[in-house]
Each structure stands twice: as C-alpha cells, then as structure tokens.
Protein backbone atom coordinates (compact mmCIF):
# COMPACT_ATOMS: atom_id res chain seq x y z
CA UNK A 1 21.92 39.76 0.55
CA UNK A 2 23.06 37.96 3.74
CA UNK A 3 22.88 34.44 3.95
CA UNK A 4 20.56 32.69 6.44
CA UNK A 5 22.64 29.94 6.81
CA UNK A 6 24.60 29.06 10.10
CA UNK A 7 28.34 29.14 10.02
CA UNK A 8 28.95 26.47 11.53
CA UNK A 9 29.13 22.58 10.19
CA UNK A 10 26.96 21.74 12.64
CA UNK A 11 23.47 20.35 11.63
CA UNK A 12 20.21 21.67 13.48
CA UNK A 13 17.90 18.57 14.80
CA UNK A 14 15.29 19.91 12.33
CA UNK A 15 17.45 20.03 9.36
CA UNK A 16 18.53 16.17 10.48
CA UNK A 17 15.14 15.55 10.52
CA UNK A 18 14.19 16.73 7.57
CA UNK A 19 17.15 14.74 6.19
CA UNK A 20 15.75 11.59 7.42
CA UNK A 21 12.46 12.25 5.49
CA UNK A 22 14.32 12.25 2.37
CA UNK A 23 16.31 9.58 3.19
CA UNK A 24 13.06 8.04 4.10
CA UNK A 25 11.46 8.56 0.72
CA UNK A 26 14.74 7.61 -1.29
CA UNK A 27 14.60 4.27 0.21
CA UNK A 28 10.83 3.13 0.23
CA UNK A 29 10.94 4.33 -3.93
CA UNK A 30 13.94 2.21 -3.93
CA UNK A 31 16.03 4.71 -5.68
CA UNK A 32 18.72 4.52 -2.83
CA UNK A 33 21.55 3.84 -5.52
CA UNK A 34 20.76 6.61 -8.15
CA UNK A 35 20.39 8.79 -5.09
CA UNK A 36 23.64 8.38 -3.76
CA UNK A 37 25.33 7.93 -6.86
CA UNK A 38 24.07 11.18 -7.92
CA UNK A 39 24.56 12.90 -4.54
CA UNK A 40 28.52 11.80 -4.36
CA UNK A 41 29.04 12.69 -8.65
CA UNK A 42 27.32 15.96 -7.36
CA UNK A 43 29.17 17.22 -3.81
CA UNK A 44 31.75 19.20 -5.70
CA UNK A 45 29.19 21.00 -7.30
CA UNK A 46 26.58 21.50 -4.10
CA UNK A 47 25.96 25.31 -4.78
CA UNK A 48 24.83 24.45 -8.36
CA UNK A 49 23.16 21.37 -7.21
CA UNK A 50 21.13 23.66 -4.37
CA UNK A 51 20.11 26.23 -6.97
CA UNK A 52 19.14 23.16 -9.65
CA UNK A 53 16.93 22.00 -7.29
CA UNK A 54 14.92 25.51 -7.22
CA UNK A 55 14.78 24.72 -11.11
CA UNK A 56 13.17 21.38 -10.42
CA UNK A 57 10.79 22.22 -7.68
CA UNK A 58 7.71 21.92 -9.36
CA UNK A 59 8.57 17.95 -10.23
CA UNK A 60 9.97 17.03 -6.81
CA UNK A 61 7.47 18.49 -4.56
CA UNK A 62 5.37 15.86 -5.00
CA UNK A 63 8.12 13.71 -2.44
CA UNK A 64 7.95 16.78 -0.26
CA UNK A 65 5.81 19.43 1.08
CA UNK A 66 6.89 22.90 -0.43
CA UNK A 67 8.55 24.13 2.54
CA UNK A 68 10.42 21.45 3.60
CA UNK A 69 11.77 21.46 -0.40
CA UNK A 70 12.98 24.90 0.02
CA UNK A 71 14.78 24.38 3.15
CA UNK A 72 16.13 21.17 1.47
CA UNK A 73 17.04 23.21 -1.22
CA UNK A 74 19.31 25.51 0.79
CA UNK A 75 20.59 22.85 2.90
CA UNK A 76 22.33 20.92 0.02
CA UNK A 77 24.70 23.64 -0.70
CA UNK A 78 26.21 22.66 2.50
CA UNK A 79 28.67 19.38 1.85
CA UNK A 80 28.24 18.34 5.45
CA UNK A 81 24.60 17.69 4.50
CA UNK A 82 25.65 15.93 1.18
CA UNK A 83 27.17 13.86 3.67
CA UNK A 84 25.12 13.40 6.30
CA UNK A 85 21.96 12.52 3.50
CA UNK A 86 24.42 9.84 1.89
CA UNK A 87 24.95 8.42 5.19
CA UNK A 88 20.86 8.02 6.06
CA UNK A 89 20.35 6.94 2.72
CA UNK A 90 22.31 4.14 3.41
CA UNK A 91 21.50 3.34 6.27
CA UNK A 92 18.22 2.59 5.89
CA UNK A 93 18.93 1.28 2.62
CA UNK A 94 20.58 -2.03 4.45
CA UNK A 95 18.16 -1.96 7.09
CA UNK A 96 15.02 -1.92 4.66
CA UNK A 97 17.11 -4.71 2.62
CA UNK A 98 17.75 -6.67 5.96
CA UNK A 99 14.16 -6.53 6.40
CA UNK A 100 12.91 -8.00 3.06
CA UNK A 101 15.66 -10.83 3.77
CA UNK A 102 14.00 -11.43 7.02
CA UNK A 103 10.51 -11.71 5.61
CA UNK A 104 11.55 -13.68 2.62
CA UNK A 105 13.48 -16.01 4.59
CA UNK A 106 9.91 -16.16 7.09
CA UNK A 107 8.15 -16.91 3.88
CA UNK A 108 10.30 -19.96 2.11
CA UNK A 109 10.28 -21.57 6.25
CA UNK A 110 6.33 -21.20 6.11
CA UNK A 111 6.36 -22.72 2.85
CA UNK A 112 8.72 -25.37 3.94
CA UNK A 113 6.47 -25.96 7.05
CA UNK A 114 3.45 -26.54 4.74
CA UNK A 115 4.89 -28.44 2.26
C-alpha cells in the first residue's frame, strides 16, 4: 500500500493548523508537561506512537473530532511534527502562564487599591 504522506519535511498549513489545535487543547487542560514529556520519551518511537494512537482513538476523540484524530494520527509518525507539536505546546504554555501572572498580579493591585 502506498503511503499518502508527502516526502518532504515540510509541513502543510492545515497539518500546522491542526497542530495548533492540539497544542491548543494540551495547554487549556494544563497537561502541557506530561504532553511534552511524553512526546520527547516518545520521538524515537513515532511509527509505534502513530499506530498507538489508532489503538486509543476511541478515548482521545473526545479532544478531537474523528477526522482531525486520524490525520493526527498519521502525522505523528513524522518527527518533524513531534517537533513542531513540542514547540506549540510550549509556546503557548508560557504565554497562557504569562497570562495568569498578568491577571494575578491585576488582582493582588485591585486588592491593594481597596484595602
């Protein structure tokens, strides 16, 4: 069977976006550190990790729509991917935790204001 996927290490704009969604979900479940931790343990091992993921479908489509889980599914054989999920996951990861600074920081002045 011939594989769908595109030679090169390039990743499609849909594929990134799709990334992004995950990245997305990772971070607002807060699970940013068991993600990445598991993604980086598991890069060597991205074929099996792709076809483990088939295996758990029916628990983690309920962070993604079906389709976009098989497609994510394929795409995490590819180590470029690994990467490029790693990187988004972390990303937002600081930005969501720059965030909660921010509005803590907003809260304790409002307090301090008050008080």
């Amino acid at each position: 069977m011939a594989s769908t996927r595109p030679e090169t290490n390039e990743i499609s704009p849909e594929d990134l976006a799709l990334i992004e969604r995950v990245a997305d979900r990772v971070v607002e479940l807060h699970m940013e550190t068991p993600a990445i931790l598991a993604l980086e343990t598991g890069r060597p091992l991205s074929v099996l990790a792709g076809q483990t993921l088939i295996f758990f479908e029916p628990l983690v489509t309920a962070f993604l729509r079906l389709s976009d889980y098989r497609r994510f599914a394929q795409l995490v054989e590819r180590r470029e991917v690994i990467e490029a999920l790693i990187h988004a996951i972390e990303s937002k990861a600081d930005a969501a935790h720059a965030e909660r600074r921010a509005a803590a920081q907003a809260r304790r002045a409002e307090r301090r204001r008050r008080g």
